[in-house]
C-alpha atoms as a PDB file:
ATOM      1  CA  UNK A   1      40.353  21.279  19.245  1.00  0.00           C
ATOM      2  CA  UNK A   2      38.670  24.232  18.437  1.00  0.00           C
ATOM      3  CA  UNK A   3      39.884  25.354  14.817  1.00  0.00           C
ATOM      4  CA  UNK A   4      38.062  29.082  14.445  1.00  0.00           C
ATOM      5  CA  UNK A   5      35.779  26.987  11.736  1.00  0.00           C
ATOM      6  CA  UNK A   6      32.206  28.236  11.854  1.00  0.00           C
ATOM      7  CA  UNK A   7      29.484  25.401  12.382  1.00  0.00           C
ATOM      8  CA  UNK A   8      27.890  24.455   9.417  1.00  0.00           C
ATOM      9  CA  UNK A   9      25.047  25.637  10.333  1.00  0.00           C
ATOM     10  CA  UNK A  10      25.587  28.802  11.494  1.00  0.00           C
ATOM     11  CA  UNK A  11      23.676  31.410   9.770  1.00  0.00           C
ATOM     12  CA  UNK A  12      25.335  34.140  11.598  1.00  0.00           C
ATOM     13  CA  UNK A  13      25.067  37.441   9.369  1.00  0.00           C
ATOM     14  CA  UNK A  14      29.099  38.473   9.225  1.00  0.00           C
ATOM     15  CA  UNK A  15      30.345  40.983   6.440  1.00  0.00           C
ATOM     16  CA  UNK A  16      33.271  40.979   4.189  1.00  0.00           C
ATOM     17  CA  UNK A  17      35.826  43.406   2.891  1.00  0.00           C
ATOM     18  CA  UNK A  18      34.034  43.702  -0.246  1.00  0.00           C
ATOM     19  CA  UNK A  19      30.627  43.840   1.474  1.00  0.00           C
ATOM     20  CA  UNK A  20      32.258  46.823   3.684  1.00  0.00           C
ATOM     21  CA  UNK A  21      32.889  48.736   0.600  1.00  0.00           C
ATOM     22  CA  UNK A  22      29.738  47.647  -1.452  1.00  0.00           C
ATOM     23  CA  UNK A  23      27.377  48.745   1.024  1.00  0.00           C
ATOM     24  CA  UNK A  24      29.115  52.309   3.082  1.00  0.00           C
ATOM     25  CA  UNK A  25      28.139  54.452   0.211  1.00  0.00           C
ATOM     26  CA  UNK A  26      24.120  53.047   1.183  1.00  0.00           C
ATOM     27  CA  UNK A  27      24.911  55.246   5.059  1.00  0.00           C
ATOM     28  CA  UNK A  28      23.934  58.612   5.453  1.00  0.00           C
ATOM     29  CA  UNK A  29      26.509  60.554   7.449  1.00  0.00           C
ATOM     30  CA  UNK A  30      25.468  63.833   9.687  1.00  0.00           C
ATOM     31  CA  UNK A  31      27.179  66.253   7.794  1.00  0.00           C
ATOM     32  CA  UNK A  32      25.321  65.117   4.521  1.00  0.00           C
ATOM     33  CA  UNK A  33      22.130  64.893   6.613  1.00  0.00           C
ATOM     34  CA  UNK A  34      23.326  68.612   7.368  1.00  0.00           C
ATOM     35  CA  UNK A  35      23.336  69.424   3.672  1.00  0.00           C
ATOM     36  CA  UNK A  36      19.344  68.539   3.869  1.00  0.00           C
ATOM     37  CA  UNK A  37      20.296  64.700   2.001  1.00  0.00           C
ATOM     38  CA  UNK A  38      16.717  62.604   2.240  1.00  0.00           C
ATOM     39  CA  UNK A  39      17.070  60.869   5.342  1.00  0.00           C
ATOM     40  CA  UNK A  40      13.374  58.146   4.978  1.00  0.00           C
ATOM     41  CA  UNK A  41      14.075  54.701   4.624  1.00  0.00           C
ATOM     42  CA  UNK A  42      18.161  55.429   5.272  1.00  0.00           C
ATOM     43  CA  UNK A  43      20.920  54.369   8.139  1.00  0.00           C
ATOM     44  CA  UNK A  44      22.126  57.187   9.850  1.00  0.00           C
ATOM     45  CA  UNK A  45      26.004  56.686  10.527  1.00  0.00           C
ATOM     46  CA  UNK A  46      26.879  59.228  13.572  1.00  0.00           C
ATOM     47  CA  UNK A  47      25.710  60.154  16.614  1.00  0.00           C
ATOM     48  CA  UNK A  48      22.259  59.904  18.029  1.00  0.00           C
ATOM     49  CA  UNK A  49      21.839  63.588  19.893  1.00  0.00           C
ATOM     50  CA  UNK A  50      23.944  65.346  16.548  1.00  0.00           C
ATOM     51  CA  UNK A  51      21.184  63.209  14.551  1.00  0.00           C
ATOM     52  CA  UNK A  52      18.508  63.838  15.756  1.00  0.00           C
ATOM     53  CA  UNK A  53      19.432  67.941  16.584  1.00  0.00           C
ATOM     54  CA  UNK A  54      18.965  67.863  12.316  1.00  0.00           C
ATOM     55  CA  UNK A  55      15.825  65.908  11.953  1.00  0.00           C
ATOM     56  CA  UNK A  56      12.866  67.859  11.767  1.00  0.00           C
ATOM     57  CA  UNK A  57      10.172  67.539  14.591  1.00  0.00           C
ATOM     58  CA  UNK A  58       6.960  65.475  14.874  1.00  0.00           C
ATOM     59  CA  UNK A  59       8.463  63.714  12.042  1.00  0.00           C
ATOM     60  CA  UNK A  60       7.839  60.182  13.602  1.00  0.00           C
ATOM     61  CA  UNK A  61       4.663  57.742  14.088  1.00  0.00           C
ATOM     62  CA  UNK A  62       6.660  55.350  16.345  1.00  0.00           C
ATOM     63  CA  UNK A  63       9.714  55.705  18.057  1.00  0.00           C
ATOM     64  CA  UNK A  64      11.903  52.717  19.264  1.00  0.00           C
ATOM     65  CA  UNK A  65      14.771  53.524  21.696  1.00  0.00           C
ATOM     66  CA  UNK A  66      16.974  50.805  22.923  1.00  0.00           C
ATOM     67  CA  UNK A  67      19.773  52.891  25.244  1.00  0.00           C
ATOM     68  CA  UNK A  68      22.973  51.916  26.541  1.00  0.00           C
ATOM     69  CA  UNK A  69      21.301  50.099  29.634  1.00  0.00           C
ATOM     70  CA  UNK A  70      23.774  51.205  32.820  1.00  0.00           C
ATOM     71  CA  UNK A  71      25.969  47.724  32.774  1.00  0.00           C
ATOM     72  CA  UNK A  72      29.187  48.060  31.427  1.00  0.00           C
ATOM     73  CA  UNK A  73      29.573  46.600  28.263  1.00  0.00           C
ATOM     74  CA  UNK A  74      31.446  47.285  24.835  1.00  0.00           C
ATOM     75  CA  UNK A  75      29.222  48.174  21.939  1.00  0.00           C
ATOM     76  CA  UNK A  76      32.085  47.503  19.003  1.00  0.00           C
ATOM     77  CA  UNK A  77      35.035  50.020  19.712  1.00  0.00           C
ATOM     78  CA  UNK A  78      32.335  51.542  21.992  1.00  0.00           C
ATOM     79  CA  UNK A  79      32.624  50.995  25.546  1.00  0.00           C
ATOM     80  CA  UNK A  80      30.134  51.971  27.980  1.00  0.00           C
ATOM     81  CA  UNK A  81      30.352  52.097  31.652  1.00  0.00           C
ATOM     82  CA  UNK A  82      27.872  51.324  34.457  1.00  0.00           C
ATOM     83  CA  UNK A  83      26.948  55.101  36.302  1.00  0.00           C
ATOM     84  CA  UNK A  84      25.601  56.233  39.699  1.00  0.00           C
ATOM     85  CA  UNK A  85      21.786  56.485  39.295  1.00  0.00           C
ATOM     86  CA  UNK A  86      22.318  60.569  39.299  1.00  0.00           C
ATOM     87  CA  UNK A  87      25.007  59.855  36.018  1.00  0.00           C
ATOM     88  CA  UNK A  88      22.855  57.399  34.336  1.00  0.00           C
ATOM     89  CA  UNK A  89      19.891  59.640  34.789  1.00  0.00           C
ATOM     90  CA  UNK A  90      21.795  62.792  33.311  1.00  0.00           C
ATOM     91  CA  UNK A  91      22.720  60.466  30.535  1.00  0.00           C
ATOM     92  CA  UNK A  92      18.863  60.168  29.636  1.00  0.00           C
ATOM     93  CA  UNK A  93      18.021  63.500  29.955  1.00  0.00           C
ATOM     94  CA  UNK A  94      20.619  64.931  28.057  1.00  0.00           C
ATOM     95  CA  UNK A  95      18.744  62.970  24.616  1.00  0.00           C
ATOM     96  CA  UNK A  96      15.630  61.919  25.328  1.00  0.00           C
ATOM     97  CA  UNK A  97      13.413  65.059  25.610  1.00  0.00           C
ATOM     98  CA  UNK A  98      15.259  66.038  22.548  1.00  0.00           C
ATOM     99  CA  UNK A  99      13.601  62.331  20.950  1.00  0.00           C
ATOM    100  CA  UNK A 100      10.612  62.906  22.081  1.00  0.00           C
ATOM    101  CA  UNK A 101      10.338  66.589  20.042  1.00  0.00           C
ATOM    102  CA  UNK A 102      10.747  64.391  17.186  1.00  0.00           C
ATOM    103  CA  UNK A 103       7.026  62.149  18.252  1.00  0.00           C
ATOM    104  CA  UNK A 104       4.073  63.461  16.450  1.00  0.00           C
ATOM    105  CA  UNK A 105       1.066  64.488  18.365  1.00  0.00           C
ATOM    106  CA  UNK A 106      -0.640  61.209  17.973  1.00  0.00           C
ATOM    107  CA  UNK A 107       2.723  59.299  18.051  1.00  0.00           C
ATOM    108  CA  UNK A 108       3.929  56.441  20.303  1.00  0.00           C
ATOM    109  CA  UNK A 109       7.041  55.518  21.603  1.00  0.00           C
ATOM    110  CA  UNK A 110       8.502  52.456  23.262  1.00  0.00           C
ATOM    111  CA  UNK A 111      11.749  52.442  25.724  1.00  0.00           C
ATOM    112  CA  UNK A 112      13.953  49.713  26.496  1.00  0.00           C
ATOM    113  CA  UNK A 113      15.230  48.504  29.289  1.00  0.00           C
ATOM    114  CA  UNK A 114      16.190  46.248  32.981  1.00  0.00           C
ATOM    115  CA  UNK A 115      15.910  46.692  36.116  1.00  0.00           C
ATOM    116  CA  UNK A 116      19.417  48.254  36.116  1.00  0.00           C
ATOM    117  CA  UNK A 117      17.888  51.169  34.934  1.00  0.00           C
ATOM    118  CA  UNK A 118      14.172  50.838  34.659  1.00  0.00           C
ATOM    119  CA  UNK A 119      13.267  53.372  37.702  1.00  0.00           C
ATOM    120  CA  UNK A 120      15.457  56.045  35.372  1.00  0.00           C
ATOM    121  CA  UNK A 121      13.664  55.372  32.821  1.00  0.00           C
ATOM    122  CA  UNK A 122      10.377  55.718  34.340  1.00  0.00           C
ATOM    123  CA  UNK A 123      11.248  58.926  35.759  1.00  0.00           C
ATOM    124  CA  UNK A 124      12.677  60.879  33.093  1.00  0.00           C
ATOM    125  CA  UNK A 125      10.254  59.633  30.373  1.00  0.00           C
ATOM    126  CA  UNK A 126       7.026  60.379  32.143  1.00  0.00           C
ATOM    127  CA  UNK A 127       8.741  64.359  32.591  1.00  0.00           C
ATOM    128  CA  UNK A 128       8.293  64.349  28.652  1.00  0.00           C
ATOM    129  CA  UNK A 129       4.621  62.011  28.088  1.00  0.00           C
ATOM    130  CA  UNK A 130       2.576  59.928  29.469  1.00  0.00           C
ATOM    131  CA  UNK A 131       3.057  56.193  29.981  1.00  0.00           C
ATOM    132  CA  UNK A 132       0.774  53.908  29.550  1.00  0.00           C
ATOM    133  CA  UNK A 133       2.318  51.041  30.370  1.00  0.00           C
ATOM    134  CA  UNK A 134       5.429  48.808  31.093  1.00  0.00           C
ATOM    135  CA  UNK A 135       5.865  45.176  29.101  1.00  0.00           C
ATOM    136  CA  UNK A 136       7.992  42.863  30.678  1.00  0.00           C
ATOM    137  CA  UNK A 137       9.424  40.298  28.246  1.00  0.00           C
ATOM    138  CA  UNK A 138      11.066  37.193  29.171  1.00  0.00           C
ATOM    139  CA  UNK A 139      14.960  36.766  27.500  1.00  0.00           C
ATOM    140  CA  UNK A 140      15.499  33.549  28.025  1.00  0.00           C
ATOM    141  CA  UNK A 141      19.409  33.724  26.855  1.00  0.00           C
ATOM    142  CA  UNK A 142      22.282  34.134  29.612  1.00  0.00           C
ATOM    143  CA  UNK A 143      24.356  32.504  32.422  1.00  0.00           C
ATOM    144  CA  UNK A 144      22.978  31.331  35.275  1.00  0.00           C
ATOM    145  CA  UNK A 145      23.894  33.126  38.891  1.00  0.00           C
ATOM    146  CA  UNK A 146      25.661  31.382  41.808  1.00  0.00           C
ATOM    147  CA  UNK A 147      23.928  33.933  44.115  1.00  0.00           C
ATOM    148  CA  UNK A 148      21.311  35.964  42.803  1.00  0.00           C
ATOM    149  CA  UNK A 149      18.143  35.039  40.516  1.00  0.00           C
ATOM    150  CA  UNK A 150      19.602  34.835  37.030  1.00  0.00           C
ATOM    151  CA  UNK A 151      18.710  37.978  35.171  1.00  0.00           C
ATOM    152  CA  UNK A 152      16.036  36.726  32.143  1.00  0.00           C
ATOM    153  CA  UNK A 153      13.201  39.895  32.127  1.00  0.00           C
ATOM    154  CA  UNK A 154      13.643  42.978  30.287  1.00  0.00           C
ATOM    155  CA  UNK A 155      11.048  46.277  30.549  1.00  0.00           C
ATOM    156  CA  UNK A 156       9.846  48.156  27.574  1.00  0.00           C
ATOM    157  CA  UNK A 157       8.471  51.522  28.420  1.00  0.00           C
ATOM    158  CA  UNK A 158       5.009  52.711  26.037  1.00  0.00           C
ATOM    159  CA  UNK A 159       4.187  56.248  26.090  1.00  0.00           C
ATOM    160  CA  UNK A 160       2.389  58.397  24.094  1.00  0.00           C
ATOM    161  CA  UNK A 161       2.345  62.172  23.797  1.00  0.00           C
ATOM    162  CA  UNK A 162      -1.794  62.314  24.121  1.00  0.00           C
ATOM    163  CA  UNK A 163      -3.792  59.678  25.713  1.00  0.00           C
ATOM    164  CA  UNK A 164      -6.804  60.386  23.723  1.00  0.00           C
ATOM    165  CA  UNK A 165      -5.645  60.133  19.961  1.00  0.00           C
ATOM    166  CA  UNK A 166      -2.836  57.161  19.611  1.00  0.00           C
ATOM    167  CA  UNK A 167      -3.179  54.620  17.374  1.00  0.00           C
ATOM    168  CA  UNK A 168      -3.175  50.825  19.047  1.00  0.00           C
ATOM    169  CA  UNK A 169      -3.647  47.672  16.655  1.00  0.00           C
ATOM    170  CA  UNK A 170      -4.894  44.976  19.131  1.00  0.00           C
ATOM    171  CA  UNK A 171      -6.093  42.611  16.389  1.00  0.00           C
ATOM    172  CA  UNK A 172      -2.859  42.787  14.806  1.00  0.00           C
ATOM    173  CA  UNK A 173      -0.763  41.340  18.315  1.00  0.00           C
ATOM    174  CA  UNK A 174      -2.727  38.702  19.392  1.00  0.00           C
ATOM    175  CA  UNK A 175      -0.887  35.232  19.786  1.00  0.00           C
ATOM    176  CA  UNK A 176      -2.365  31.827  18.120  1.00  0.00           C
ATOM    177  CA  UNK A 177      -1.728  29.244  20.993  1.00  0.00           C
ATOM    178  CA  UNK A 178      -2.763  25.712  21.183  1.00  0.00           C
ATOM    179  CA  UNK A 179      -5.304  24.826  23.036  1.00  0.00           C
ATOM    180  CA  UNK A 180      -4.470  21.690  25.831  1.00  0.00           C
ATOM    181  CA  UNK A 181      -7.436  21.817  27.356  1.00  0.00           C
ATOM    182  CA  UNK A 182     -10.547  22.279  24.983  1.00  0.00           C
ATOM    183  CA  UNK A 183     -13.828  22.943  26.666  1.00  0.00           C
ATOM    184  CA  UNK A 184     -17.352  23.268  25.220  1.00  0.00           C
ATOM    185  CA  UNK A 185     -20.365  24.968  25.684  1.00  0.00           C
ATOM    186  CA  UNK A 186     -23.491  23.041  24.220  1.00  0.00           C
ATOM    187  CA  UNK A 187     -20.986  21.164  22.694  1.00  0.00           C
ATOM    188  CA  UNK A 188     -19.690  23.954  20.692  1.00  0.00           C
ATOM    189  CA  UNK A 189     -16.185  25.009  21.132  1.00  0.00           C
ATOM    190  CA  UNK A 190     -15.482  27.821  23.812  1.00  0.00           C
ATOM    191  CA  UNK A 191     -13.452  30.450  22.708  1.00  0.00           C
ATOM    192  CA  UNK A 192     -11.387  28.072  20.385  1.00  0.00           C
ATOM    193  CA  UNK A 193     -10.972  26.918  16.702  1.00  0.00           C
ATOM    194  CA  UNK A 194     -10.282  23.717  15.612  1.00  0.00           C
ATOM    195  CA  UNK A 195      -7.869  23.995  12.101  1.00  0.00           C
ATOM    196  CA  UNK A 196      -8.916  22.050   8.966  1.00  0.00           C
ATOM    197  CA  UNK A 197      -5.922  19.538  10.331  1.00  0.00           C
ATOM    198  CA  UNK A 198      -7.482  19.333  13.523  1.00  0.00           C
ATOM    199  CA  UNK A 199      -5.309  21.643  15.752  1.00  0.00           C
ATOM    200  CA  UNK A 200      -7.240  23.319  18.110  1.00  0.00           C
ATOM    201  CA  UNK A 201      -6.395  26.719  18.569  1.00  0.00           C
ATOM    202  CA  UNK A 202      -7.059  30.127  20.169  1.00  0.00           C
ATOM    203  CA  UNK A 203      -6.548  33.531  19.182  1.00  0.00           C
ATOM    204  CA  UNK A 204      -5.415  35.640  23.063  1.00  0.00           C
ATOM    205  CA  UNK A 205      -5.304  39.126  23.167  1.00  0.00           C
ATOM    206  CA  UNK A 206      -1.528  39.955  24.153  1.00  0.00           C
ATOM    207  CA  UNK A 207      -1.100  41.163  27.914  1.00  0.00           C
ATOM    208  CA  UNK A 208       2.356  42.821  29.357  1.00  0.00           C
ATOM    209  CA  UNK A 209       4.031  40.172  30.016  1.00  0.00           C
ATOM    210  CA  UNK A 210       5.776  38.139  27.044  1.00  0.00           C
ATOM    211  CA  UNK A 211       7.062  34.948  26.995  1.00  0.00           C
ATOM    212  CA  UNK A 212       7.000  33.901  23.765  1.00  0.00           C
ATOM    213  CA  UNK A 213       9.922  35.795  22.430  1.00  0.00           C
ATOM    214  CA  UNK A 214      12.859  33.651  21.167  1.00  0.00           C
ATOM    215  CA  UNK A 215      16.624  35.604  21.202  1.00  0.00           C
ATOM    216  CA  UNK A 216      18.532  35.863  18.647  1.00  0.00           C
ATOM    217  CA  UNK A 217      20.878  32.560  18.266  1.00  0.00           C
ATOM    218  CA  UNK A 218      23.809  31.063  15.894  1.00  0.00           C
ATOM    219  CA  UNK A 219      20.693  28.777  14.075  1.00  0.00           C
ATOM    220  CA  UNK A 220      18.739  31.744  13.136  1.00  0.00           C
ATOM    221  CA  UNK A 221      19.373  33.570   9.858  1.00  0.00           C
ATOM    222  CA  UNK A 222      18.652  37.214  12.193  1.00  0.00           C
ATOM    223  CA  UNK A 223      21.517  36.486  14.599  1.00  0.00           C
ATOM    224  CA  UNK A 224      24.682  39.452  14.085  1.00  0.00           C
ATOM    225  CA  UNK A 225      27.625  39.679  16.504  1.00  0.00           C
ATOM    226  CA  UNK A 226      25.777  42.743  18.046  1.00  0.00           C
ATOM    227  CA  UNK A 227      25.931  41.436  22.167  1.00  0.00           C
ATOM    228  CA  UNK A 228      22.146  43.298  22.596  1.00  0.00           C
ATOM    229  CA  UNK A 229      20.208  42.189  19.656  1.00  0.00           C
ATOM    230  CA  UNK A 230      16.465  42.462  19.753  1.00  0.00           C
ATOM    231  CA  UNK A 231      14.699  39.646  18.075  1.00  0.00           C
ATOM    232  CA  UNK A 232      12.747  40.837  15.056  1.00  0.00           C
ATOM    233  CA  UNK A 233       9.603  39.177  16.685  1.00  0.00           C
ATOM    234  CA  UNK A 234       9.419  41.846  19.432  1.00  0.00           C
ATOM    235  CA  UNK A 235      10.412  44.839  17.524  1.00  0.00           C
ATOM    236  CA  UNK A 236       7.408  43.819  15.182  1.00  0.00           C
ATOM    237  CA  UNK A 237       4.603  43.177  18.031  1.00  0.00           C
ATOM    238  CA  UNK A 238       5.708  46.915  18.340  1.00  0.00           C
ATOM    239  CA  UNK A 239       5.655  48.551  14.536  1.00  0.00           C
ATOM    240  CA  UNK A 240       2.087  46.168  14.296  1.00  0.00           C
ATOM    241  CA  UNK A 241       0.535  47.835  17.436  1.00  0.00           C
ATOM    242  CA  UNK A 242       1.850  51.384  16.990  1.00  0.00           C
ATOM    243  CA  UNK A 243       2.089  52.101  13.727  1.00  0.00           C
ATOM    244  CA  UNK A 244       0.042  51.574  10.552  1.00  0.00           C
ATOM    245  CA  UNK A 245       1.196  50.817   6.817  1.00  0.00           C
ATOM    246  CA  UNK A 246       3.516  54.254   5.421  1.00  0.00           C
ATOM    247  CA  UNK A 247       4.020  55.412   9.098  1.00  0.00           C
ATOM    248  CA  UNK A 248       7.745  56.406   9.719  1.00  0.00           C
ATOM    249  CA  UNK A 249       9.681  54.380  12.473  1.00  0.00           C
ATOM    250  CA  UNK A 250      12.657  56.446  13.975  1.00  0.00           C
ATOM    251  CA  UNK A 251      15.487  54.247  16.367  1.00  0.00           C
ATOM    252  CA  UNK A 252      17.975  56.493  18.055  1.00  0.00           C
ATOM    253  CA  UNK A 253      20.081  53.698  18.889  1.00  0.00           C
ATOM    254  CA  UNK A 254      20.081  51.041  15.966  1.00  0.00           C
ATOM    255  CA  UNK A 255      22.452  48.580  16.603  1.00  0.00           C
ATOM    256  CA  UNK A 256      22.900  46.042  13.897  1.00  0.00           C
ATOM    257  CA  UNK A 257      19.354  47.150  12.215  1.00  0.00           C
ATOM    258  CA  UNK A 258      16.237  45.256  13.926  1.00  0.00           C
ATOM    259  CA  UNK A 259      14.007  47.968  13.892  1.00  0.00           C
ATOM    260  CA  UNK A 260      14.765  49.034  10.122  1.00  0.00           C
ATOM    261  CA  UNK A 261      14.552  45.460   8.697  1.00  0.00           C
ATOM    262  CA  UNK A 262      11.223  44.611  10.545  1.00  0.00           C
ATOM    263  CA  UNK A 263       9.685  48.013   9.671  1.00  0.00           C
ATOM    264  CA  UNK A 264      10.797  47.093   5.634  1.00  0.00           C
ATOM    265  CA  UNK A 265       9.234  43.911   5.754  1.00  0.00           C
ATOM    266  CA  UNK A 266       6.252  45.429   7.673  1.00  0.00           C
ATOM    267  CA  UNK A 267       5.667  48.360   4.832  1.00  0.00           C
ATOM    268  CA  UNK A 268       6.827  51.056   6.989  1.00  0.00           C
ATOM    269  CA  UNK A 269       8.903  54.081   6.830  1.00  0.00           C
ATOM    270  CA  UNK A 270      12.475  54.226   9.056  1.00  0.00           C
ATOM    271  CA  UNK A 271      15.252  56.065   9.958  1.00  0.00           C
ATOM    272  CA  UNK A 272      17.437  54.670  12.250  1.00  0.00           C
ATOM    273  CA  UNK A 273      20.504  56.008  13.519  1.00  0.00           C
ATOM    274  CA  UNK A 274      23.688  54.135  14.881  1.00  0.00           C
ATOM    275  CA  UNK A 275      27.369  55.362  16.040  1.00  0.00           C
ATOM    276  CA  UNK A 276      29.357  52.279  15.183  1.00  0.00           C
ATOM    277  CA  UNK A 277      29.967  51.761  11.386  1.00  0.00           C
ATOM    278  CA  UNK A 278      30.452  48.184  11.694  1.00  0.00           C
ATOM    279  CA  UNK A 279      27.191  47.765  12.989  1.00  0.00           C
ATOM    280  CA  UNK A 280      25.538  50.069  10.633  1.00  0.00           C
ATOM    281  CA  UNK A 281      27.004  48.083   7.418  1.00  0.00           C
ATOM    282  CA  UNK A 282      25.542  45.206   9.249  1.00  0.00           C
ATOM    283  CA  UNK A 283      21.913  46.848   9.108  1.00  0.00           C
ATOM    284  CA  UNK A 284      22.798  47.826   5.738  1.00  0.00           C
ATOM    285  CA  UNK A 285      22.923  44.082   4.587  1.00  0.00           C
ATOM    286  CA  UNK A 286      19.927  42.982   6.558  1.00  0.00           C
ATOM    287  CA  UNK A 287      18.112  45.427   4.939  1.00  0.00           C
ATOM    288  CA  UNK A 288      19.107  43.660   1.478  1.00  0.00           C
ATOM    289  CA  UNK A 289      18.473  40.423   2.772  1.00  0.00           C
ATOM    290  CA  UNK A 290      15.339  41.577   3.524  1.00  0.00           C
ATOM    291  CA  UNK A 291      14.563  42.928  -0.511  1.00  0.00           C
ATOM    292  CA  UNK A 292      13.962  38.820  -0.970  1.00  0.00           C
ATOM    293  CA  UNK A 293      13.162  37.234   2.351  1.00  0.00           C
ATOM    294  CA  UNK A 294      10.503  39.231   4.056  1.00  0.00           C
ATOM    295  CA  UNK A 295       9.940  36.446   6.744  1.00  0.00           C
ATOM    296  CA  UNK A 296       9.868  37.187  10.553  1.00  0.00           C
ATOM    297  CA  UNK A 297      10.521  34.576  13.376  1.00  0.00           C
ATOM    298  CA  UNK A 298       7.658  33.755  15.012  1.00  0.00           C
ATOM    299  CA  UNK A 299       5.371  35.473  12.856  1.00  0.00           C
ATOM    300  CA  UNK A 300       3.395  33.466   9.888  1.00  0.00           C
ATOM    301  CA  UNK A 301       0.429  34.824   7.987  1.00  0.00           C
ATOM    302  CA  UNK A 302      -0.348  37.597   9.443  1.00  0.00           C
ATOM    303  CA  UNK A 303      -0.295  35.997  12.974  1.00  0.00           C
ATOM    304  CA  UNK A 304       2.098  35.444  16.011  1.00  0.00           C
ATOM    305  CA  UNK A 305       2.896  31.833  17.613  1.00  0.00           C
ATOM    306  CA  UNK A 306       3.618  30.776  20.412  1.00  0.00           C
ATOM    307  CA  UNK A 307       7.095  29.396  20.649  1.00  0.00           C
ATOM    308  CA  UNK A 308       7.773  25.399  19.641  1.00  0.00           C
ATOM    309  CA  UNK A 309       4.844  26.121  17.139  1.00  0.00           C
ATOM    310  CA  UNK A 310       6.921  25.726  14.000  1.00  0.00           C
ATOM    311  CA  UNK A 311       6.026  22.636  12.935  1.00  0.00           C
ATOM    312  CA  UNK A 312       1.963  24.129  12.822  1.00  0.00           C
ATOM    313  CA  UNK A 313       3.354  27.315  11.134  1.00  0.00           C
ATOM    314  CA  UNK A 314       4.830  25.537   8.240  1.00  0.00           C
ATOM    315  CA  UNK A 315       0.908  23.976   8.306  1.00  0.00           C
ATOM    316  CA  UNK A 316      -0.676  27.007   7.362  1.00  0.00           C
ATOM    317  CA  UNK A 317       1.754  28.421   4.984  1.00  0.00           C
ATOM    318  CA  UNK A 318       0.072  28.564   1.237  1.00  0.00           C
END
């Protein structure tokens, strides 16, 4: 029988009473945002559009928006509803160019979504810049479908505001995989490196389409109640590509605090902003977490694995 008991290995992050009250003072509500309160490196606690209507413009590097996709879902005591295409639509254009005031010239920004609402997306975004592109990434997590393809690909929208002066880290995205298949050239390995243990291994330049991404589970010290988590793994192939060292990351739509804890342990700048105060005190003690334990998923030493590559991770770690 089912007792309520967590497993004992569940490394869900949960909050307490006393964490509650510990950590609200840390949140940064509009009306002291109004009052011109630094807002770098801080949780905004209200509303994105009353937000982000205070923040100054050009003030960002990299933005990472992660809407309400149109499915009907409840985001803490926040429910949202599925829309008609014309709604959902209306719903993006009534914040989005207002986000995209807040891009510097040679800023980036990345938009989430599925193919619930990626033609929306598509279409109001490119009214405001100029995409360059459209990552699919593969979320393995979710029920099956009796009939229809299960649903296990997201889209993330990349724009920039000018094609000719954006900044783009390729070196720091590319994926170490193992290499099954070795071949030689004059007996010389062909692009591939064989490890002091032996492990032969290849450096690939990262493409659209991911599939190395893990999401978020009971197991993994990351995982909050939040029902659309990003894993920190993604959100980081994004701050590493589109963003360098001091650059400020702005999130419109936080949730429990990905994009604020990866951009802390990545040396960057944030300021994320998030509706639901739950959620918010959630971010609040990931961000403490992450004061001690600056260690990303997937991501060892300055370089990305492929997944069921922890075993050489914990290899090559000093």
């Amino acid at each position: 029988m089912d007792t309520g008991t967590p497993a004992t290995r569940n490394r869900t992050i949960t909050l307490t009473d006393t964490e509650r009250s510990e950590l609200r003072p840390q949140l940064l509500d509009t009306e002291r945002l109004k009052a011109g309160h630094p807002w770098e490196d801080t949780i905004i606690w209200g509303d994105a559009l009353d937000a982000l209507s205070i923040l100054p413009d050009a003030c960002a590097h990299l933005i990472i928006a992660d809407p309400p996709y149109n499915i009907t879902r409840r985001y803490g005591s926040t429910p949202f509803r599925a829309l008609n295409r014309q709604a959902y639509k209306a719903f993006l254009q009534s914040w989005l160019p207002a986000l995209c005031r807040k891009l510097r010239k040679d800023g980036s920004l990345y938009l989430c979504g599925d193919w619930h609402n990626s033609a929306q997306l598509q279409e109001v975004l490119e009214q405001e810049l100029t995409i360059l592109n459209r990552i699919t990434w593969q979320r393995e997590k979710g029920r099956g479908a009796q009939r229809n393809w299960k649903n296990s690909m997201e889209d993330i929208w990349f724009a920039v505001k000018d094609t000719r002066d954006y900044h783009f880290n390729l070196n720091a995205v590319k994926t170490r995989r193992i290499v099954r298949a070795p071949y030689r050239e004059n007996g010389l390995p062909k692009d591939w490196q064989q490890q002091p243990d032996g492990t032969m291994v290849r450096e690939t330049c990262p493409s659209n389409f991911w599939d190395d991404i893990s999401i978020p589970f009971w197991s993994m010290p990351e995982n909050t109640p939040h029902p659309t988590q990003k894993p920190e793994k993604l959100i980081a192939k994004l701050i590493l590509a589109s963003s360098r060292e001091g650059d400020l990351v702005l999130d419109p739509f936080m949730g429990s605090g990905t994009t604020a804890v990866v951009a802390k342990k990545l040396g960057r700048r944030f300021c994320c902003i998030e509706r639901e105060e739950e959620y918010c005190l959630m971010a609040a003690k990931r961000l403490r977490i992450a004061d001690c334990d600056k260690s990303i998923q997937g991501y060892t030493n300055g370089i990305f694995w492929e997944r069921n590559s922890l075993p050489l991770q914990r290899k090559k770690k000093p």
